[in-house]
Protein backbone atom coordinates (compact mmCIF):
# COMPACT_ATOMS: atom_id res chain seq x y z
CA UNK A 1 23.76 106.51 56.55
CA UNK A 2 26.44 104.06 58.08
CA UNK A 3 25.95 102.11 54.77
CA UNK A 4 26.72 104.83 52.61
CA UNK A 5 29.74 105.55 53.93
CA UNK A 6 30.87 102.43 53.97
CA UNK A 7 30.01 102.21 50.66
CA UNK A 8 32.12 105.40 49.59
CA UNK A 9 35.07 103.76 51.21
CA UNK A 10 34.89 100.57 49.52
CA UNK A 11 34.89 102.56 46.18
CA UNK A 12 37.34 105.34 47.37
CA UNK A 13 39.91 102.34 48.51
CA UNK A 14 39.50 100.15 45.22
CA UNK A 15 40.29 103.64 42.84
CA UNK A 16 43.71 103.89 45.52
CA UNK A 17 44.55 100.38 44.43
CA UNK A 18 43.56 100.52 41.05
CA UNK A 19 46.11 103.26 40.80
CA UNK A 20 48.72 101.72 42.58
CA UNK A 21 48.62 98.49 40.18
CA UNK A 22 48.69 100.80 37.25
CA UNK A 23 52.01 102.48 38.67
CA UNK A 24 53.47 99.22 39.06
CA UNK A 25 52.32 98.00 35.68
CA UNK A 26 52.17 101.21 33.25
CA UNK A 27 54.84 101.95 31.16
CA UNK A 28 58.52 102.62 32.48
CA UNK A 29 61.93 103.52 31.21
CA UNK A 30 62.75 102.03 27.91
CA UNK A 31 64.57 98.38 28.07
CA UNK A 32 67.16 97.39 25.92
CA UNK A 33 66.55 94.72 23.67
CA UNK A 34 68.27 92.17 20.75
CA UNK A 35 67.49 90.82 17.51
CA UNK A 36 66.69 87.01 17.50
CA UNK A 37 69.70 85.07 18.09
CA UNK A 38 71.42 87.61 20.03
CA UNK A 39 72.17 87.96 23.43
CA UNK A 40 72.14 91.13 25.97
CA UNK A 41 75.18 92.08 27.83
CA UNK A 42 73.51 94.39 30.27
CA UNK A 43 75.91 97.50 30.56
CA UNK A 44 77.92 97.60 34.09
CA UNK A 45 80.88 97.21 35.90
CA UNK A 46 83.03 94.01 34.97
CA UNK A 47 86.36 92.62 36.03
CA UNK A 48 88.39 92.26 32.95
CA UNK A 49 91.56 90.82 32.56
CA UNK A 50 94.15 88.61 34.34
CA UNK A 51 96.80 89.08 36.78
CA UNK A 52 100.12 88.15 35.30
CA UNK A 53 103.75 88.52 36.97
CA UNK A 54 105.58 89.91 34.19
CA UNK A 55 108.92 89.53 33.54
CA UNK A 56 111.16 92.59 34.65
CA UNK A 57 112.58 92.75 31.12
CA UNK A 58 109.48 92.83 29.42
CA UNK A 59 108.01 96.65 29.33
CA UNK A 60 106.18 98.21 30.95
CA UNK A 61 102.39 97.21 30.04
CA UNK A 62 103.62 94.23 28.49
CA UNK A 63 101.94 90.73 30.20
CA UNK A 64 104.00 87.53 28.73
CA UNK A 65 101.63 84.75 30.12
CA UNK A 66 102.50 81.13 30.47
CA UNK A 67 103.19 79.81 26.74
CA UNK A 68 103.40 83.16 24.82
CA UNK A 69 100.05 84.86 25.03
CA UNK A 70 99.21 87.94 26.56
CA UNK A 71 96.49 88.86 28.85
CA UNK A 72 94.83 92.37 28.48
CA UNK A 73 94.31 94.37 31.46
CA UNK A 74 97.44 93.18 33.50
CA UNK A 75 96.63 93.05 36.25
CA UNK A 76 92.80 92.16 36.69
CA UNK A 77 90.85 95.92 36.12
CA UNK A 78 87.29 96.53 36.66
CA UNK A 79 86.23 98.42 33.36
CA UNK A 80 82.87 99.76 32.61
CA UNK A 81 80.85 98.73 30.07
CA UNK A 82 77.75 99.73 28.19
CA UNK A 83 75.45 97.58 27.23
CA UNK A 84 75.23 95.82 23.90
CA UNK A 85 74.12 92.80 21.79
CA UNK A 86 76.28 89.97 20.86
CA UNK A 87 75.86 86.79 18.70
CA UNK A 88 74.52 83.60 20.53
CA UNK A 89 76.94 81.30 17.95
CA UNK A 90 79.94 81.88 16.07
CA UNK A 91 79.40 83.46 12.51
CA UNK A 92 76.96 82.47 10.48
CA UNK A 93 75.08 82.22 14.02
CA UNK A 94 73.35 78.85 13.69
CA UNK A 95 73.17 76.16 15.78
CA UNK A 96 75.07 73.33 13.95
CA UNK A 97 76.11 75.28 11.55
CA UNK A 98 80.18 74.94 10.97
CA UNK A 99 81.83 78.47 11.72
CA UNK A 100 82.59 80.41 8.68
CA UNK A 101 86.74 80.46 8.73
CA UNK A 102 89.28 81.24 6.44
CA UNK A 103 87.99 84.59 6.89
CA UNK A 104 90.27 88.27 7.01
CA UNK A 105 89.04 91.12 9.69
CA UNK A 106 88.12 92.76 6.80
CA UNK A 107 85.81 90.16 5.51
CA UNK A 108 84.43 89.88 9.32
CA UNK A 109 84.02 93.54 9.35
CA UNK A 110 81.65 93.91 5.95
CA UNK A 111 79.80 90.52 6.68
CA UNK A 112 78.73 91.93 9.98
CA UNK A 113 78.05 95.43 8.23
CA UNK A 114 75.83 93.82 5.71
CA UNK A 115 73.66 92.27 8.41
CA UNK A 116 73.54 95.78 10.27
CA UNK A 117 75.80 94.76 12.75
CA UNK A 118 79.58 95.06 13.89
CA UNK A 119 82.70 93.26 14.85
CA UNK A 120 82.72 93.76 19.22
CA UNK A 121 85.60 95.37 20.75
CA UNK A 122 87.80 93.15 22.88
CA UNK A 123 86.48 95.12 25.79
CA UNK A 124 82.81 93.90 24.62
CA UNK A 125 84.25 90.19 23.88
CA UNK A 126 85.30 89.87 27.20
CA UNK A 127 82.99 90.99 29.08
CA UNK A 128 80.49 88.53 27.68
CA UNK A 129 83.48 85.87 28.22
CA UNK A 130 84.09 86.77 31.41
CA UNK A 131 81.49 88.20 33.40
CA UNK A 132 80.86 90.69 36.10
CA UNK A 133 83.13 88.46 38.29
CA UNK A 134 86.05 87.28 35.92
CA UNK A 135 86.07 84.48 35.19
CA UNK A 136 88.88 82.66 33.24
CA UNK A 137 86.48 80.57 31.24
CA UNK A 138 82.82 81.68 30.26
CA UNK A 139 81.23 78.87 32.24
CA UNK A 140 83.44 79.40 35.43
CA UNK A 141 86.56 80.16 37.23
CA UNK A 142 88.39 77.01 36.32
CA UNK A 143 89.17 74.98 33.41
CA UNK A 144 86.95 71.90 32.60
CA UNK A 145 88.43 68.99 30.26
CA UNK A 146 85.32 68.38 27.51
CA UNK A 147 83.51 71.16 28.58
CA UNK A 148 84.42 73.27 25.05
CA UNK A 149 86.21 72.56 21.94
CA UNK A 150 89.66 72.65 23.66
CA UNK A 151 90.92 69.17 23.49
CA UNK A 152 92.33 68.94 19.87
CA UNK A 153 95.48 67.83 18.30
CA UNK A 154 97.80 71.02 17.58
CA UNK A 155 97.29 72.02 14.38
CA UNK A 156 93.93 70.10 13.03
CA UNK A 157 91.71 71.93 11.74
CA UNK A 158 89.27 69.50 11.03
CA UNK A 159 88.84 69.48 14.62
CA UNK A 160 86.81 72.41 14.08
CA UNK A 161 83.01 71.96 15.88
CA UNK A 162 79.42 73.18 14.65
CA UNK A 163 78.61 76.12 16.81
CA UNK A 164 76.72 75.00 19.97
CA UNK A 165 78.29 71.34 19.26
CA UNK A 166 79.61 71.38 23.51
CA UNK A 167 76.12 71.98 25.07
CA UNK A 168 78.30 73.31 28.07
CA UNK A 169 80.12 75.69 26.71
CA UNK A 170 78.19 78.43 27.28
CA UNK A 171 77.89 81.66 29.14
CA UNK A 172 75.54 82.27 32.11
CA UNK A 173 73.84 84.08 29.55
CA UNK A 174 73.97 81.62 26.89
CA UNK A 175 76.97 82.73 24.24
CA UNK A 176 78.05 79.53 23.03
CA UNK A 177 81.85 79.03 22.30
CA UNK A 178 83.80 81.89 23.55
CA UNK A 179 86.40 79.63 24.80
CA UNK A 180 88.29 77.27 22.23
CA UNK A 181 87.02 76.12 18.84
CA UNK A 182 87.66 79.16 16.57
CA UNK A 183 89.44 82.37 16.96
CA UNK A 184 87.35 85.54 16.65
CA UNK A 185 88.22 89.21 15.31
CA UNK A 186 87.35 91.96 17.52
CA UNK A 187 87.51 95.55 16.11
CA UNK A 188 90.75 96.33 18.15
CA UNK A 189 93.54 97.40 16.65
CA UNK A 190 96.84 94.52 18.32
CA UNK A 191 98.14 96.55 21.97
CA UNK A 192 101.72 95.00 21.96
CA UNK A 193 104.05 93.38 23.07
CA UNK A 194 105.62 93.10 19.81
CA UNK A 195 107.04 89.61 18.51
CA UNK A 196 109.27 89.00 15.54
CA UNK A 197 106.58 86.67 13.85
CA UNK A 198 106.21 87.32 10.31
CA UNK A 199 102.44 85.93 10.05
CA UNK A 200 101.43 87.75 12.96
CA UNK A 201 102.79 91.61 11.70
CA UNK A 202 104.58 93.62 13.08
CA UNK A 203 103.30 97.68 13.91
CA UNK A 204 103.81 98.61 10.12
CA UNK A 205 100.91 95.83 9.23
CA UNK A 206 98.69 97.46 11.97
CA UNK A 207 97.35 93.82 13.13
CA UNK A 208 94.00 93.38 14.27
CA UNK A 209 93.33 91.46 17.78
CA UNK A 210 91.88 87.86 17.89
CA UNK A 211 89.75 86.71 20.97
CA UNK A 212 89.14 83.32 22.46
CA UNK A 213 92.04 80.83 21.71
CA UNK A 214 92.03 78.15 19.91
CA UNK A 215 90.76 74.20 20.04
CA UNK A 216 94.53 72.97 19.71
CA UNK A 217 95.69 71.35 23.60
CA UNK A 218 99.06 73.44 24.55
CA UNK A 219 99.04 75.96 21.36
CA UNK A 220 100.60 79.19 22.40
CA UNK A 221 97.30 81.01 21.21
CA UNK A 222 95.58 79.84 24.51
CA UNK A 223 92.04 78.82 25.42
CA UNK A 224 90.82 80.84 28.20
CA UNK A 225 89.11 83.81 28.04
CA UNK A 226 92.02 86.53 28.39
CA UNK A 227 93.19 84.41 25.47
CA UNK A 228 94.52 86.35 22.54
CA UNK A 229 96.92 86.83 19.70
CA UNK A 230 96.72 88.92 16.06
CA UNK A 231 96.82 88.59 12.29
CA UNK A 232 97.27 91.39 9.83
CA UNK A 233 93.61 92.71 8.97
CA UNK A 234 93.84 91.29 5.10
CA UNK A 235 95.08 87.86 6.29
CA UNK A 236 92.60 84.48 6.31
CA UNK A 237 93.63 81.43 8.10
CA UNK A 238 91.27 78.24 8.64
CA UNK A 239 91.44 78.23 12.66
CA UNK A 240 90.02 82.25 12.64
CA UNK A 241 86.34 83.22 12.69
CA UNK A 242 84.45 85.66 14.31
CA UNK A 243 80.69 86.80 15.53
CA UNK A 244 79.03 89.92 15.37
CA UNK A 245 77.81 92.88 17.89
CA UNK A 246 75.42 95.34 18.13
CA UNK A 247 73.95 98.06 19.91
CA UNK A 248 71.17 97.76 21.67
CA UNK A 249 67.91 98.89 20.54
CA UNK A 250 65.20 99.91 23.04
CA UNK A 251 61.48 98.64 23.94
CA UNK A 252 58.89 100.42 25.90
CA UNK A 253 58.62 98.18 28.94
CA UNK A 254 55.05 96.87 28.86
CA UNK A 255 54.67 96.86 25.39
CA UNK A 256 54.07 94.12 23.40
């Protein structure tokens, strides 16, 4: 008799674990998930942004950083964002492949379209530049000589690098390039100030924002990750570039 009910707890015990393993392992809340050669942003809180003094003449809103770039949010602002898919590599999104340039917002716009993606928002762009915490630069707090395409003459364009050319200059996550190298459309329409620059536009040419500075040492565009300046939507220039976005799609988690 002993036997039998030891016997009946052996089994009763193994069907408690069995069930237990299946509630760890069974299927859960959908995961979000990229196309090849996209990375995830998971969705979250991030500190955007970069804390500027600003000028009391300049107005209100208005963040005139050190050689004529501005810095969007001034000051530093933790801003929530959902989670989405981003390119690993500048457009066409190979490794080696030279960044497609000379390129309007427009053109960025339908070339990401036709691929069934999008241009990211600047809010997006930055928060796979700079992180959860920040950062100034997509691989860290401070700026490293030779870490990303940021060491060029002013104004040479054949300084232009293969995307994934600085093995370093990535994200924690792996998005090659954010800082330096080319500048990148983002969907945003410009958010002032306004500066009497005829190739930039002014309000009536309802400019589009550029993200991520330039390779060029001391150019006014900047090369850290607040880094930005604009260009009428229509306009092509062979330092500008961009990389696509997308939503995320979602996978049953322990599915194949």
């Amino acid at each position: 008799m002993k036997r039998i009910y030891h016997v009946l707890a052996v089994i009763f015990l193994s069907a408690c674990n069995a069930g237990s393993q299946g509630a760890v392992d069974g299927p859960g809340p959908p995961a979000p998930a990229c196309a090849d050669g996209m990375i995830l942003i998971p969705g979250g809180d991030y500190l955007l942004g970069r804390t500027i003094t600003v000028p009391p003449w300049n107005p209100p809103g208005d963040a005139l950083a050190p050689l004529g770039y501005w810095s969007l949010p001034n000051p530093a602002a933790t801003v929530s964002v959902r989670a989405f898919c981003i390119d690993v590599f500048e457009f066409p999104n190979q490794r080696g492949a030279m960044p497609q340039v000379n390129v309007s917002w427009d053109d960025a716009t339908r070339l990401c379209a036709e691929l069934g993606k999008r241009l990211p928002s600047r809010t997006e762009w930055q928060a796979a530049a700079q992180g959860k915490s920040g950062d100034l630069y997509s691989y860290g707090p401070s700026f490293e000589q030779g870490r990303c395409n940021t060491d060029a003459r002013s104004g040479s364009f054949e300084a232009i690098s293969p995307g994934g050319s600085f093995p370093r200059c990535a994200s924690p996550l792996g998005v090659f390039d954010l800082n330096g190298n080319v500048s990148e459309w983002v969907l945003d329409d410009w958010a002032g100030p306004w500066q009497a620059n005829a190739l930039w536009g002014g309000p009536e040419a309802r400019p589009k924002t550029m993200m991520g500075g330039t390779a060029w040492v001391g150019d006014i565009y900047g090369q850290d990750s607040t880094s930005r300046h604009r260009h009428p939507p229509h306009q092509r220039w062979q330092d500008d570039g961009f990389r696509c976005a997308k939503n995320t799609a979602f996978v049953e988690r322990g599915q194949p």
